[in-house]
C-alpha atoms as a PDB file:
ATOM      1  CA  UNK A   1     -15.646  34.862  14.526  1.00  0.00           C
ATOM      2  CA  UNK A   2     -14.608  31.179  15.361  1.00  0.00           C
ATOM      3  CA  UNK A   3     -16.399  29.530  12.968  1.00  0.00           C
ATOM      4  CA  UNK A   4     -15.622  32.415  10.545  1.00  0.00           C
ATOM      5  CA  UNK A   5     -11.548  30.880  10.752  1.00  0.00           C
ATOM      6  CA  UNK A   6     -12.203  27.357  11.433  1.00  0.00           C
ATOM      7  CA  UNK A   7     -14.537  27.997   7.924  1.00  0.00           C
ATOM      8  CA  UNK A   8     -11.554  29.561   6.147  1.00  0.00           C
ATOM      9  CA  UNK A   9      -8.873  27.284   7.389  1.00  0.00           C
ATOM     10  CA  UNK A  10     -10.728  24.219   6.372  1.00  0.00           C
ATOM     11  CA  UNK A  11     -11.352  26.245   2.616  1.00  0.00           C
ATOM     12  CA  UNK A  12      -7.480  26.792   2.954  1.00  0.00           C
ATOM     13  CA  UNK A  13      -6.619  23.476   3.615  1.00  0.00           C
ATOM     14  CA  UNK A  14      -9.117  21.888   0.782  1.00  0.00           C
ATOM     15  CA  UNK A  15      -7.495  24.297  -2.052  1.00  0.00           C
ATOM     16  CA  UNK A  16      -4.197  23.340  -0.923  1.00  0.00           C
ATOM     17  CA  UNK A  17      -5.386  19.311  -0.970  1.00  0.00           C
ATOM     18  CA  UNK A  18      -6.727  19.837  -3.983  1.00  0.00           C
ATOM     19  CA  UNK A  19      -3.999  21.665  -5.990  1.00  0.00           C
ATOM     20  CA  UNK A  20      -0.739  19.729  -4.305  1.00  0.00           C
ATOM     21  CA  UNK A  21       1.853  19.676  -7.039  1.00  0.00           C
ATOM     22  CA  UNK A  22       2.427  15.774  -6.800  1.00  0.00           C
ATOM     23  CA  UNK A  23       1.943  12.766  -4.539  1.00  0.00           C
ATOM     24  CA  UNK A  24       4.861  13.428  -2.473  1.00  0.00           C
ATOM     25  CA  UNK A  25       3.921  16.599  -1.409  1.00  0.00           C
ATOM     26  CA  UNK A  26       0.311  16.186  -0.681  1.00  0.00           C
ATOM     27  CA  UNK A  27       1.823  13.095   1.807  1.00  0.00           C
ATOM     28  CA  UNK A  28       3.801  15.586   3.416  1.00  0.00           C
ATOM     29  CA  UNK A  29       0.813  17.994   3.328  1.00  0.00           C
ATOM     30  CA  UNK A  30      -1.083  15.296   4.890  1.00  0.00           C
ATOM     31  CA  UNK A  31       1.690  14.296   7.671  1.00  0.00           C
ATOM     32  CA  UNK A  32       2.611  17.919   8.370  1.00  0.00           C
ATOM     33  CA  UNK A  33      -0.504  19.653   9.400  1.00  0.00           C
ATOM     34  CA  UNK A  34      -3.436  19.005  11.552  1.00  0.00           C
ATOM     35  CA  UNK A  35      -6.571  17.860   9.383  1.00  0.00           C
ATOM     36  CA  UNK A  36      -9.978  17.370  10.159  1.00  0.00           C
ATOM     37  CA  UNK A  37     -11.261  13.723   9.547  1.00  0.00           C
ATOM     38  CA  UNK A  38     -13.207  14.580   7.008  1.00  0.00           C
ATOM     39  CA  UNK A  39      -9.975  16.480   4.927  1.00  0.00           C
ATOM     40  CA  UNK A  40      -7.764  13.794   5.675  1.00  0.00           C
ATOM     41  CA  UNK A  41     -10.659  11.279   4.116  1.00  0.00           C
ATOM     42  CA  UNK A  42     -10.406  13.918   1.134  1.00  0.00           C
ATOM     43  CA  UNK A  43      -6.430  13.945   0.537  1.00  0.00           C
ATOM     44  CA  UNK A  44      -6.336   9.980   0.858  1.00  0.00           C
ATOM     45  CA  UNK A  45      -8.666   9.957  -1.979  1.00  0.00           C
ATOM     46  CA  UNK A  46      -7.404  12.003  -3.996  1.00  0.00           C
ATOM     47  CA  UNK A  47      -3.718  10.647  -3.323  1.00  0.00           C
ATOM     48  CA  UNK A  48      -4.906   7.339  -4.205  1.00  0.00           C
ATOM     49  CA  UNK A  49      -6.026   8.981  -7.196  1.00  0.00           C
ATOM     50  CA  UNK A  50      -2.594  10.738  -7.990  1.00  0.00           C
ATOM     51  CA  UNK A  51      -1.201   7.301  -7.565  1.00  0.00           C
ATOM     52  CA  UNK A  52      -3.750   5.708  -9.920  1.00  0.00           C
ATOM     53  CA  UNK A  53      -2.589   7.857 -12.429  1.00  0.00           C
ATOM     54  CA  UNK A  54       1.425   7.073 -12.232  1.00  0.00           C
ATOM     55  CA  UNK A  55       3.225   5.503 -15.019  1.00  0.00           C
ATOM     56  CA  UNK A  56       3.767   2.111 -12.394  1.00  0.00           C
ATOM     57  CA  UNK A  57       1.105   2.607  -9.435  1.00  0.00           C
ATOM     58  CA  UNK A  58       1.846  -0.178  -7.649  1.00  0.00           C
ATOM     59  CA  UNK A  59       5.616   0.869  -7.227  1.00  0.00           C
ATOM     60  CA  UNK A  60       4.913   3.873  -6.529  1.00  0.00           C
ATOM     61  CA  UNK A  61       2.093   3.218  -3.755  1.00  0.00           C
ATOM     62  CA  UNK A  62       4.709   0.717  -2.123  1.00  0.00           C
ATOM     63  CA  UNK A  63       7.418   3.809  -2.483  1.00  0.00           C
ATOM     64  CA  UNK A  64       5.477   6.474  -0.811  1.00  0.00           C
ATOM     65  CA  UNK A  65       3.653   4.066   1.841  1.00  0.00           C
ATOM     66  CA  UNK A  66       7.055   2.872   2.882  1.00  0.00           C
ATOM     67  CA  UNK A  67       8.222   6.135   4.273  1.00  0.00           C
ATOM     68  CA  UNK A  68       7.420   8.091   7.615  1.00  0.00           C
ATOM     69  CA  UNK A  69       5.031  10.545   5.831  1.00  0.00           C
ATOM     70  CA  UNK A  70       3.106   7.994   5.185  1.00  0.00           C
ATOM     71  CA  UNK A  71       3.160   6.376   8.900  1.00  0.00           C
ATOM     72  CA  UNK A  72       2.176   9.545  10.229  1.00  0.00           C
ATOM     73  CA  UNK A  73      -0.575  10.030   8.037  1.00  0.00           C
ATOM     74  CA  UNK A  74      -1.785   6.196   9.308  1.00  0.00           C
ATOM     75  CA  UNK A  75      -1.657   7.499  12.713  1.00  0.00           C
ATOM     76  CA  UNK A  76      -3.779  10.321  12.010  1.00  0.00           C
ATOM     77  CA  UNK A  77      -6.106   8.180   9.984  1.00  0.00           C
ATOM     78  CA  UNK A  78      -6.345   5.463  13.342  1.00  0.00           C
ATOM     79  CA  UNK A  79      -7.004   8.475  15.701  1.00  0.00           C
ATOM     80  CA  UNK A  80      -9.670   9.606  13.354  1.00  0.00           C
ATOM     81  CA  UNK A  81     -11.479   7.066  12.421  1.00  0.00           C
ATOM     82  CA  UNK A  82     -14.771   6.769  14.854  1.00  0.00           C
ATOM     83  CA  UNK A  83     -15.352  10.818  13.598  1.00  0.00           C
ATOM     84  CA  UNK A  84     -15.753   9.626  10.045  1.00  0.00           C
ATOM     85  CA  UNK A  85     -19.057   9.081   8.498  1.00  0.00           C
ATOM     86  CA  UNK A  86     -20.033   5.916   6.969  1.00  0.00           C
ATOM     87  CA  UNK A  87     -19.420   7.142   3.779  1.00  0.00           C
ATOM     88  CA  UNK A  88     -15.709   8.849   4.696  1.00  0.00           C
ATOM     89  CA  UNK A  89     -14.690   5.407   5.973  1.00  0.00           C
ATOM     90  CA  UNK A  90     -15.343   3.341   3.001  1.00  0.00           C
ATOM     91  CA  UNK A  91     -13.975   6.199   0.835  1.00  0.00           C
ATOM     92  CA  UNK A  92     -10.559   5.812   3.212  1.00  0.00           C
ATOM     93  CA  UNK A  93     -10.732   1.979   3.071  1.00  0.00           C
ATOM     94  CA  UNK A  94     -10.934   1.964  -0.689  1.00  0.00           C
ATOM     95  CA  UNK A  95      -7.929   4.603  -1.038  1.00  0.00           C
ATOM     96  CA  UNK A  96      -5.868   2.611   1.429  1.00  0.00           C
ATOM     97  CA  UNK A  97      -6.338  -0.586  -0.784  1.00  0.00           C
ATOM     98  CA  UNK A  98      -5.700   1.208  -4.086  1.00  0.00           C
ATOM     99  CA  UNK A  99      -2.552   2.288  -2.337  1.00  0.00           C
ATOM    100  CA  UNK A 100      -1.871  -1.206  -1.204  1.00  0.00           C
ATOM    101  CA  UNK A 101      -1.841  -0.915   2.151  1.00  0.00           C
ATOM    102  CA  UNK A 102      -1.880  -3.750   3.890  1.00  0.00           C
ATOM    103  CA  UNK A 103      -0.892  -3.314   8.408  1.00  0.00           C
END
């Protein structure tokens, strides 16, 4: 029954990644609730991606990377780090630098 909600929450959570409005609330998404390395991994991506895809990335990157969404969601991706697969990592790496993250 356990795995039966952890399976659902995590399906939850990846529809609601997935179909966030806009970058600024998929950051708070991110900041806000508890996700498992692997999700977080996911939403970084796919913010970078939302970014990407913004009339002036770079501005925009700086923008939402400045605020304490954004912090939070560093934190989370420090703590997690050593639970993400080889793969997860570089996929994190490459969002932070399309998001121009540089501490």
């Amino acid at each position: 029954v356990l795995r039966e909600q952890q399976a659902h929450v995590g399906e939850t959570l990846r529809a609601q990644i997935s179909s966030a409005a806009d970058e600024r609330s998929l950051l708070s998404l991110m900041a806000d609730r508890p996700l498992p390395a692997s999700l977080l991994c996911d939403a970084l991506v796919r913010l970078a991606a939302l970014v990407q895809d913004c009339p002036d990335p770079d501005a925009w990157a700086a923008s939402l990377t400045a605020g304490p969404d954004f912090a939070a969601v560093a934190v989370k991706l420090y703590d997690a780090i050593e639970l993400l697969e080889a793969a997860q990592l570089r996929d994190s790496l490459c969002a932070l630098a399309a998001l121009r993250v540089r501490d």
